[in-house]
N, C-alpha and C. Protein backbone atom coordinates (compact mmCIF):
# COMPACT_ATOMS: atom_id res chain seq x y z
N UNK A 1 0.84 -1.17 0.00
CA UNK A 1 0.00 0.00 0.00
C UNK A 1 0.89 1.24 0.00
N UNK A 2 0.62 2.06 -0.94
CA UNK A 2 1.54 3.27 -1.10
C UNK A 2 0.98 4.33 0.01
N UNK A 3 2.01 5.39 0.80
CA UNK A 3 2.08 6.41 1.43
C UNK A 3 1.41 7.39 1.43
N UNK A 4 0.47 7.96 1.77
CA UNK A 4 -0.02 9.35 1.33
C UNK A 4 1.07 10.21 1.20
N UNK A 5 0.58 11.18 0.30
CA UNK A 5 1.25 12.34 -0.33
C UNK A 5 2.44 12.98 1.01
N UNK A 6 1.52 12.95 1.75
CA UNK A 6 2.01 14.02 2.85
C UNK A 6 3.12 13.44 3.96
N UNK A 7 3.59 11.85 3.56
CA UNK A 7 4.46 11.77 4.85
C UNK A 7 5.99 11.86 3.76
N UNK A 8 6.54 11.50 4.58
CA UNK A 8 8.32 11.58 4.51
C UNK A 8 8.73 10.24 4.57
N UNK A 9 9.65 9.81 3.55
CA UNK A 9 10.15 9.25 3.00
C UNK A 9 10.67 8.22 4.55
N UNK A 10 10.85 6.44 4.13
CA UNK A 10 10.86 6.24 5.13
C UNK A 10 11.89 5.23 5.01
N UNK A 11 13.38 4.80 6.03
CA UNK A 11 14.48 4.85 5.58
C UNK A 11 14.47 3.14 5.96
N UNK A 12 15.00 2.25 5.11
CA UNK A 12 15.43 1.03 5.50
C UNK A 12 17.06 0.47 4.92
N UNK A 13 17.18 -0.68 5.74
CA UNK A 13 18.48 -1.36 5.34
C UNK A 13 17.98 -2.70 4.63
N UNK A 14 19.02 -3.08 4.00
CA UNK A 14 19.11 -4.45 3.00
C UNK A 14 20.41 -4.77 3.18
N UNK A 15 20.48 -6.28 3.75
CA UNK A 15 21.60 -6.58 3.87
C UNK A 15 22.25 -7.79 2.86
N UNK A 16 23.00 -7.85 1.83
CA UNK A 16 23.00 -8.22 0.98
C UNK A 16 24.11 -9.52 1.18
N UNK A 17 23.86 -10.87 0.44
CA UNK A 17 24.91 -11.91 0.70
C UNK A 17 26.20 -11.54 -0.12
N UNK A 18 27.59 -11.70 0.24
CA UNK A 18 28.64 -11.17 -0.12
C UNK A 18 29.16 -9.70 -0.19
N UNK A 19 30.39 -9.61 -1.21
CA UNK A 19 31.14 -8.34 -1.44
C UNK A 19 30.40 -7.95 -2.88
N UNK A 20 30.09 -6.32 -2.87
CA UNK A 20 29.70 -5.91 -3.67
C UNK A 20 31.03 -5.21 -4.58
N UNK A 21 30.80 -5.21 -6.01
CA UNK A 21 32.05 -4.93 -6.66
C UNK A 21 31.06 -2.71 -6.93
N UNK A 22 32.60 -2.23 -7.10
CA UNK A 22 31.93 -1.40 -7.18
C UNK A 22 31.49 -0.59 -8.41
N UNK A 23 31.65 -1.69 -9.37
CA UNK A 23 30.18 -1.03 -10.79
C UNK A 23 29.00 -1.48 -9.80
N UNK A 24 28.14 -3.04 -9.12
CA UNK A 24 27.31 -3.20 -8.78
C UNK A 24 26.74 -2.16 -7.28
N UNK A 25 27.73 -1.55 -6.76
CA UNK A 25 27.70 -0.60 -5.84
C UNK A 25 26.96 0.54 -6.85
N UNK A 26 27.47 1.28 -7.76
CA UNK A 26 26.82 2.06 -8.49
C UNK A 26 25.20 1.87 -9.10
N UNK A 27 24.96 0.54 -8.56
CA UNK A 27 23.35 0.99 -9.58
C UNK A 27 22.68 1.41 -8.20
N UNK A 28 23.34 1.52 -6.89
CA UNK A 28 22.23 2.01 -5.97
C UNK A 28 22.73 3.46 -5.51
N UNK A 29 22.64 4.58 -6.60
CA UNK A 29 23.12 5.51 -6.09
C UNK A 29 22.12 6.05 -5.08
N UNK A 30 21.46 6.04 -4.75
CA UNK A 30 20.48 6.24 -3.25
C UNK A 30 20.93 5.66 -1.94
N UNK A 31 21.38 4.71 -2.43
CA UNK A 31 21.86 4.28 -1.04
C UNK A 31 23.34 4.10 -0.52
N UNK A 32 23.35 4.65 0.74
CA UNK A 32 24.94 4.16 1.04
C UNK A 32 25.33 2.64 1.40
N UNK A 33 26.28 2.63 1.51
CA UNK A 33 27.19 1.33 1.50
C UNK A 33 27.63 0.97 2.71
N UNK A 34 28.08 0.11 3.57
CA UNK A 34 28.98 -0.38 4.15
C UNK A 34 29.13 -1.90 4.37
N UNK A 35 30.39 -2.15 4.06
CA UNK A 35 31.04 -3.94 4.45
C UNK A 35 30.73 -4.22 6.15
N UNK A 36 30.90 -5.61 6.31
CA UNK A 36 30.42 -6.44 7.65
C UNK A 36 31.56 -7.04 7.41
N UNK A 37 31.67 -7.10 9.00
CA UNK A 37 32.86 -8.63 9.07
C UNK A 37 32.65 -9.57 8.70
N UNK A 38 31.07 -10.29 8.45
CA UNK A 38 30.74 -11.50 7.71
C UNK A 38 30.36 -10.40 6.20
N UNK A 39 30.37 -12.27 5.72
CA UNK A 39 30.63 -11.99 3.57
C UNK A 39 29.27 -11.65 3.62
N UNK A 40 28.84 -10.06 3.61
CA UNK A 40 27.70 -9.43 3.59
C UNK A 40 27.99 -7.89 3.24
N UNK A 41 27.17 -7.36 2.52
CA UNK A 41 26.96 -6.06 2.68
C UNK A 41 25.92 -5.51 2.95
N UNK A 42 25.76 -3.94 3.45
CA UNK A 42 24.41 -3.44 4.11
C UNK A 42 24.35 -2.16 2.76
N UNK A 43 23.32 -1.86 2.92
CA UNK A 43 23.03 -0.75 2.02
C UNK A 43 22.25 -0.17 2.76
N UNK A 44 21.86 1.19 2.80
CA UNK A 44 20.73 1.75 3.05
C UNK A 44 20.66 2.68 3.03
N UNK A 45 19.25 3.42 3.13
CA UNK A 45 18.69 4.78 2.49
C UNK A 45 17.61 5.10 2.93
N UNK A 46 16.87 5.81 2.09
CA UNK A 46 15.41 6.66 1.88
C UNK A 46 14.06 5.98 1.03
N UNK A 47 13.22 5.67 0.78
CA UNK A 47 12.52 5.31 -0.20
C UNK A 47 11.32 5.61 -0.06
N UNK A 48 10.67 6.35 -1.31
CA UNK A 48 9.32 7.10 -1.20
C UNK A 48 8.55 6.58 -0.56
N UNK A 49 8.45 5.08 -0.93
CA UNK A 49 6.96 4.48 -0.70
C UNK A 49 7.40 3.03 -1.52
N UNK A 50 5.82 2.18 -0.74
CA UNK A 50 6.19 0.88 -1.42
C UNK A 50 6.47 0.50 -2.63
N UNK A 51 5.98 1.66 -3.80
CA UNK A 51 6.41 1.06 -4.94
C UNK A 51 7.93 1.40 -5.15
N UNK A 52 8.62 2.26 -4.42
CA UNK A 52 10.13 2.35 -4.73
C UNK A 52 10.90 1.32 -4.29
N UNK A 53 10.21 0.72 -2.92
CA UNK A 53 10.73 -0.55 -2.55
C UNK A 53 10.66 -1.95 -3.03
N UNK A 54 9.75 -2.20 -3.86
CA UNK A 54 9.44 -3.34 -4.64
C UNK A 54 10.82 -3.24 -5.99
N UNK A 55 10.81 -1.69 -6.24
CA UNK A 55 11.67 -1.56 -7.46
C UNK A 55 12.76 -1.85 -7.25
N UNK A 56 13.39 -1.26 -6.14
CA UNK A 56 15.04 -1.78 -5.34
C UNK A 56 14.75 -3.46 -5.27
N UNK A 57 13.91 -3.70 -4.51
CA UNK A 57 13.98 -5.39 -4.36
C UNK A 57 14.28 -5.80 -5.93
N UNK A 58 12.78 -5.90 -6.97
CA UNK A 58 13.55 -5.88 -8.39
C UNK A 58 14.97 -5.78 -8.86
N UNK A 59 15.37 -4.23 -8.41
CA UNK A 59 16.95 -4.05 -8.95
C UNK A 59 17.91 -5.00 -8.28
N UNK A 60 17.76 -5.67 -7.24
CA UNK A 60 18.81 -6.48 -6.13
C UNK A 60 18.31 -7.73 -7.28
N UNK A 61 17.43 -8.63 -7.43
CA UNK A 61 17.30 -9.46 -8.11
C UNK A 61 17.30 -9.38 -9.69
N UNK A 62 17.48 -8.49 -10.00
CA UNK A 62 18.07 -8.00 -11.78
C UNK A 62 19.79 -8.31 -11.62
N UNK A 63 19.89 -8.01 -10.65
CA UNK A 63 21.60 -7.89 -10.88
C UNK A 63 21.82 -9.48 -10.08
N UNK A 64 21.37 -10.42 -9.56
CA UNK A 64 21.43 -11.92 -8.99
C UNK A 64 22.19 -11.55 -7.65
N UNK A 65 21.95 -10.33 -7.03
CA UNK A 65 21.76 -10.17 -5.47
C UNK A 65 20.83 -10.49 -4.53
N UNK A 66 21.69 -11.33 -3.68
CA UNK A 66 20.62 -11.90 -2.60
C UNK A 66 20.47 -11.38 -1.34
N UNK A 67 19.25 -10.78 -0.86
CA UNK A 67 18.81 -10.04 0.14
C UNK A 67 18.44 -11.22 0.92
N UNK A 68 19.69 -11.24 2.26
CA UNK A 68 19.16 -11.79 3.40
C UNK A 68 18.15 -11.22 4.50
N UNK A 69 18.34 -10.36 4.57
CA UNK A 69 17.52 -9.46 5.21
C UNK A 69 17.24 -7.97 4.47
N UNK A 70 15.87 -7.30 5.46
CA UNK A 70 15.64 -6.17 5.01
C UNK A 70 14.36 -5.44 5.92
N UNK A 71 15.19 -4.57 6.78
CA UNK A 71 14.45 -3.68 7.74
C UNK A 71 14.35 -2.71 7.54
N UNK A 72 13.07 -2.09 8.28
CA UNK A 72 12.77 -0.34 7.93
C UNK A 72 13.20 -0.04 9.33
N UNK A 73 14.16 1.10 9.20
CA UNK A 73 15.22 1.50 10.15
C UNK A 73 14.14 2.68 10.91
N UNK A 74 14.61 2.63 12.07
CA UNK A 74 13.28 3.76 13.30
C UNK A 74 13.35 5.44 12.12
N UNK A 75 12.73 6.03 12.52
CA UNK A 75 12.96 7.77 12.08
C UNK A 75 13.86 8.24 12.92
């Protein structure tokens, strides 16, 4: 279900299996980056609303990235 107009953008993490190379770092220019001591990476950001989040999920599985997890981080 998409957001009404009127709220603010609402921020989650995706934590991704392995090392991201960094052309595949570049298709998420929205989101920042950081490595884990385990073979994982985190990403995270901003996203309008559910349909921006379905699209990122899409883009993680366009490129054969596997999302172990994926939380919406407090405000």
């Amino acid at each position: 279900m998409a957001q009404p107009a009127d709220t603010h953008p609402v921020r989650y993490e995706f934590v991704v299996e392995g090392d991201m190379t960094d052309r595949t770092k570049a298709a998420f220019p929205d989101l920042a980056v950081a490595r884990t001591p385990y073979p994982c990476t985190r990403l995270f950001g901003p996203l309008e609303d559910d349909t921006a989040l379905r699209g990122m999920l899409a883009r993680f599985d366009a490129l054969g990235l596997t999302v172990v997890e994926l939380r919406r981080l407090p405000d």
